[in-house]
N, C-alpha and C. Protein backbone atom coordinates (compact mmCIF):
# COMPACT_ATOMS: atom_id res chain seq x y z
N UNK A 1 104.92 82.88 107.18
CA UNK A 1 104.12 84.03 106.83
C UNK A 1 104.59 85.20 107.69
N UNK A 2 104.59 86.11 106.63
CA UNK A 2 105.28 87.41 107.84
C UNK A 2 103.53 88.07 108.46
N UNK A 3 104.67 88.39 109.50
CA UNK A 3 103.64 89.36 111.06
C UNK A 3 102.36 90.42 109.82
N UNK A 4 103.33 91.20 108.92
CA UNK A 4 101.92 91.83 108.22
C UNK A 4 101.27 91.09 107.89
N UNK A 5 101.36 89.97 106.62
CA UNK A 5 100.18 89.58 105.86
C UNK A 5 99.35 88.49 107.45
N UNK A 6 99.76 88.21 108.01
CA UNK A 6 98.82 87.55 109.13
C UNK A 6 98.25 88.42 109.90
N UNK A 7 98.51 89.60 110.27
CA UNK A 7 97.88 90.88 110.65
C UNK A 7 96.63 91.50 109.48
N UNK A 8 97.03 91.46 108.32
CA UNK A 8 95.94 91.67 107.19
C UNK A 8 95.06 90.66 107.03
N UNK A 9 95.44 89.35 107.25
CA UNK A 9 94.28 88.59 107.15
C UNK A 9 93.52 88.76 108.11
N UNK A 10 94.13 89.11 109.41
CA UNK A 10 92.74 89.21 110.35
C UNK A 10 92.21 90.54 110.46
N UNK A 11 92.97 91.31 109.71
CA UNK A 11 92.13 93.10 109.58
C UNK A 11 91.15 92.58 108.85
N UNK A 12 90.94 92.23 107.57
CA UNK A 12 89.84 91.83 106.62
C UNK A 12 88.79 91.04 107.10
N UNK A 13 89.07 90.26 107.90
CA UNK A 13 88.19 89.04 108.48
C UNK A 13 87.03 89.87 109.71
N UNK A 14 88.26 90.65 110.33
CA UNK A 14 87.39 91.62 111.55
C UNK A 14 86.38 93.08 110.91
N UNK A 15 87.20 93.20 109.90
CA UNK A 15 86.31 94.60 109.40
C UNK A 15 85.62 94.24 108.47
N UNK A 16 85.37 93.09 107.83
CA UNK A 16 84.10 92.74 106.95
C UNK A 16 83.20 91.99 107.42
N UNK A 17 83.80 91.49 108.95
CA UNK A 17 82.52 90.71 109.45
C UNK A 17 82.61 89.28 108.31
N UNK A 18 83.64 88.54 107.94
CA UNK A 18 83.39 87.40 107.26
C UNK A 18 83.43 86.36 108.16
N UNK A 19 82.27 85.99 108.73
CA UNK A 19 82.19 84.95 109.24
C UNK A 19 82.20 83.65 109.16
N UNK A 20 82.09 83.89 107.94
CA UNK A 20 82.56 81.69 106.86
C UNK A 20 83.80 81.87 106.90
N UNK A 21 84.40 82.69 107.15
CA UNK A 21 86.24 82.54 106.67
C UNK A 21 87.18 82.53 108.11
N UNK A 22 88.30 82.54 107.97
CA UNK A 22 89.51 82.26 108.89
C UNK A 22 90.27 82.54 108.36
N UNK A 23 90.85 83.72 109.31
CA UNK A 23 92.60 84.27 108.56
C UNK A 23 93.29 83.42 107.68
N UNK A 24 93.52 82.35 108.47
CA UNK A 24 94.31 80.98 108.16
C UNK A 24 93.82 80.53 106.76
N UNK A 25 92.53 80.89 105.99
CA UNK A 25 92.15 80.29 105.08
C UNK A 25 92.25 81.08 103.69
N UNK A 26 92.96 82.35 104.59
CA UNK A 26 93.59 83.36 103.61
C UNK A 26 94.58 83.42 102.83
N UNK A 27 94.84 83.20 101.77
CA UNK A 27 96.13 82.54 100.94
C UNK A 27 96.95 84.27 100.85
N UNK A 28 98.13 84.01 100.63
CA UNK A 28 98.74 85.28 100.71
C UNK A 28 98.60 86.14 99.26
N UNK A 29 97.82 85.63 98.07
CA UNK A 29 98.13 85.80 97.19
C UNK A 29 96.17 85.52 96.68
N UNK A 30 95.65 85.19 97.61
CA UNK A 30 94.16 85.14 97.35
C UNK A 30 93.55 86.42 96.70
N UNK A 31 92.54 86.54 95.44
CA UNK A 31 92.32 87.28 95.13
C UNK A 31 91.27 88.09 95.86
N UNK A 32 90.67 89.24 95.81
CA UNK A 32 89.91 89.52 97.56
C UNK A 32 88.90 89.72 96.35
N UNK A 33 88.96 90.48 95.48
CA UNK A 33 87.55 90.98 94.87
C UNK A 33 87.33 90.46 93.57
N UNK A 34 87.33 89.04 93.27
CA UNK A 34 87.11 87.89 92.66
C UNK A 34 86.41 86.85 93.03
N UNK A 35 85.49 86.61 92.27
CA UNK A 35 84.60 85.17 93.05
C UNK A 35 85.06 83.86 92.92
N UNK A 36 86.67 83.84 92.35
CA UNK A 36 87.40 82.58 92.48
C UNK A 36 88.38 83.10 93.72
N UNK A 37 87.93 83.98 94.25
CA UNK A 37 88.73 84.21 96.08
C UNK A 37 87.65 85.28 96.78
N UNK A 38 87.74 85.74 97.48
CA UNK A 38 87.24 86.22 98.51
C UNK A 38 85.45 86.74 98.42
N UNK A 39 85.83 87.17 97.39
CA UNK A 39 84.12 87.74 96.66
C UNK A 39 83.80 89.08 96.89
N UNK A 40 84.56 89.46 97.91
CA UNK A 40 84.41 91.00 98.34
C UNK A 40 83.93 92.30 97.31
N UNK A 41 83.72 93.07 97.50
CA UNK A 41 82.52 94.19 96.69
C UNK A 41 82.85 95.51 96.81
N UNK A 42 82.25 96.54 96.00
CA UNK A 42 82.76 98.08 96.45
C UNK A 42 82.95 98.28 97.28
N UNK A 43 81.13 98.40 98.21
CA UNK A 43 81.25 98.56 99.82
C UNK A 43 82.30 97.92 100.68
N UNK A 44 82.84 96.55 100.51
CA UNK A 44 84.12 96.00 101.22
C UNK A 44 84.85 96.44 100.97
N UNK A 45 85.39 96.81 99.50
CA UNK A 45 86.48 97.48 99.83
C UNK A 45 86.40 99.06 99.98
N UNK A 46 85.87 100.05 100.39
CA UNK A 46 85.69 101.39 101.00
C UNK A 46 85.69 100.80 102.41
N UNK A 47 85.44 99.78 102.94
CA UNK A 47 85.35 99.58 104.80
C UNK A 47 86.77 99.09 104.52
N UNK A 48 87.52 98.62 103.75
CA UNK A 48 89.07 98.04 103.89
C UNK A 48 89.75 98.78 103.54
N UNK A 49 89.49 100.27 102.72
CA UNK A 49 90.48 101.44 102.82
C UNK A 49 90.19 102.20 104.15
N UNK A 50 89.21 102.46 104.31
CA UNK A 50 88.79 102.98 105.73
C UNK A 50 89.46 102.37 106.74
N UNK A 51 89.76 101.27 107.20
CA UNK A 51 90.22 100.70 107.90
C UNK A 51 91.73 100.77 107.82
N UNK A 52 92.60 100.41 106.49
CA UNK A 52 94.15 100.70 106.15
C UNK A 52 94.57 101.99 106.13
N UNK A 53 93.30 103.09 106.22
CA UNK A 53 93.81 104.47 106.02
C UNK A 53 94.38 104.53 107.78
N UNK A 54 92.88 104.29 108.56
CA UNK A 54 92.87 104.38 109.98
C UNK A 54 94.07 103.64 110.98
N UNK A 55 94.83 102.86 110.35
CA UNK A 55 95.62 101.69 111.46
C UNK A 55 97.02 102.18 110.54
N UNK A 56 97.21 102.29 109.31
CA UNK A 56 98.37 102.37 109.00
C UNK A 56 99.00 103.49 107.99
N UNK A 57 98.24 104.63 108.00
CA UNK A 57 98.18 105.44 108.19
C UNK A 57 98.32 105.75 106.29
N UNK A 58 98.01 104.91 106.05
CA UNK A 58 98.20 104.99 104.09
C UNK A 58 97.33 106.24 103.73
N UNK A 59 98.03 106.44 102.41
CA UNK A 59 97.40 107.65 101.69
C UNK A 59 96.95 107.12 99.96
N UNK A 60 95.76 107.58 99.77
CA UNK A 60 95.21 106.99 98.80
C UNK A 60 94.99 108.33 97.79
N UNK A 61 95.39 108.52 96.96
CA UNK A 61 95.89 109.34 95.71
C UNK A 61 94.20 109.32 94.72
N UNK A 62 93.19 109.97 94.81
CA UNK A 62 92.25 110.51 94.06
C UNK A 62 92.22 110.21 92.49
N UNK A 63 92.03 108.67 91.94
CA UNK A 63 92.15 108.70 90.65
C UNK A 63 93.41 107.83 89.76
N UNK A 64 94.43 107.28 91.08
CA UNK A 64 95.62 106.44 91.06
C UNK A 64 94.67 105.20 90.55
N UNK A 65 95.63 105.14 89.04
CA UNK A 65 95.12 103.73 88.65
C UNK A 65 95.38 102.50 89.30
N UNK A 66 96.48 102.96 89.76
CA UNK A 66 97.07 101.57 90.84
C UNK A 66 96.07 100.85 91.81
N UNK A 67 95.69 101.43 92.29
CA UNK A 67 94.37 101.24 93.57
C UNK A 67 94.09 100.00 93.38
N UNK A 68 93.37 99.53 92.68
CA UNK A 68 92.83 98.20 91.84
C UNK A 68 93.62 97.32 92.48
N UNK A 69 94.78 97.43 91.70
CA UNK A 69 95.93 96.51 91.98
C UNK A 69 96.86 96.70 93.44
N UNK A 70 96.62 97.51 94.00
CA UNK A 70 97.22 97.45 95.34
C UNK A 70 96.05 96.89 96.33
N UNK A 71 94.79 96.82 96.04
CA UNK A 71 93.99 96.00 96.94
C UNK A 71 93.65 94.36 96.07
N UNK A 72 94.43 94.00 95.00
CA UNK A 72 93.85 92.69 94.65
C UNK A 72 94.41 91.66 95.28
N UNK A 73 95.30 91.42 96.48
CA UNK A 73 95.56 90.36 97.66
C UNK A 73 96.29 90.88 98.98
N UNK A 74 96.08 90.12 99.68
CA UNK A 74 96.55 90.71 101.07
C UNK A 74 98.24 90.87 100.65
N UNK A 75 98.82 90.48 99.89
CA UNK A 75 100.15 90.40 99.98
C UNK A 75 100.68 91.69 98.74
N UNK A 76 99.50 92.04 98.50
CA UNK A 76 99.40 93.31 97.63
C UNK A 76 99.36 94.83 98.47
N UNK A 77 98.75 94.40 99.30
CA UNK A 77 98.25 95.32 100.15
C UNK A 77 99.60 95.57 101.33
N UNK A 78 100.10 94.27 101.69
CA UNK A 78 101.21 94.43 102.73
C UNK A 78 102.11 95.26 102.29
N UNK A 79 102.55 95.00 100.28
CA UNK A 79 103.74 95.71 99.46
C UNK A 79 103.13 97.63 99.22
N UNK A 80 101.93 97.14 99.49
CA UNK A 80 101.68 99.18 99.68
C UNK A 80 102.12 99.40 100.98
N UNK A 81 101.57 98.78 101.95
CA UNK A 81 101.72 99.35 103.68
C UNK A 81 103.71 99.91 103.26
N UNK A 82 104.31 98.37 102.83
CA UNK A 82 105.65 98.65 103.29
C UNK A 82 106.09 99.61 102.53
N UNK A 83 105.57 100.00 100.90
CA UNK A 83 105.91 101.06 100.15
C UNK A 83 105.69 102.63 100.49
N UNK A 84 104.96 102.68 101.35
CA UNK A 84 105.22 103.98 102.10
C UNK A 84 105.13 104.05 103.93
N UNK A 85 106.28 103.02 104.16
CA UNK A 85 106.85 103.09 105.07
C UNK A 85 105.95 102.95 106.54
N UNK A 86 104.63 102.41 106.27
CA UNK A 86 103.51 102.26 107.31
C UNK A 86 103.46 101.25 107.98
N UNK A 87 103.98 100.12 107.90
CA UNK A 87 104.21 99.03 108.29
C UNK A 87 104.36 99.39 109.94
N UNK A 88 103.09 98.64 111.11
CA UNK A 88 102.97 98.84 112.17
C UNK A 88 104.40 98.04 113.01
């Protein structure tokens, strides 16, 4: 597993406060806002752009259909960080 997506699993774990879960139990490809993976919700994900805006400095485009699909797994999310060059 690369250094990002194990760094994203524990961004998600620390900024949603999921306390039933473990990075480790984070599949790289887990769906986050699906109740056959993570279960996560609007409010989670506005605290998980808040958080990816704040650490890696991403820019989120007002109305980008993509959005959806750049937060539907951590390994989704790593291919945005690295697509505009944010990768810590």
């Amino acid at each position: 597993m690369s250094d990002l997506l194990r760094e994203l699993k524990y961004l998600v774990v620390e900024v949603l406060n999921l306390e039933q879960v473990r990075p480790e139990d984070i599949g790289d490809d887990t769906l986050l806002f699906n109740d056959e993976g993570l279960g996560l919700d609007s409010i989670d994900a506005l605290e998980l752009g808040v958080a990816l805006q704040k650490k890696y400095r991403l820019h989120f485009e007002r109305g980008d259909q993509r959005i959806r699909e750049h937060f539907r797994s951590v390994r989704t999310l790593a291919d945005l960080i690295r697509s505009q060059g944010a990768a810590a």
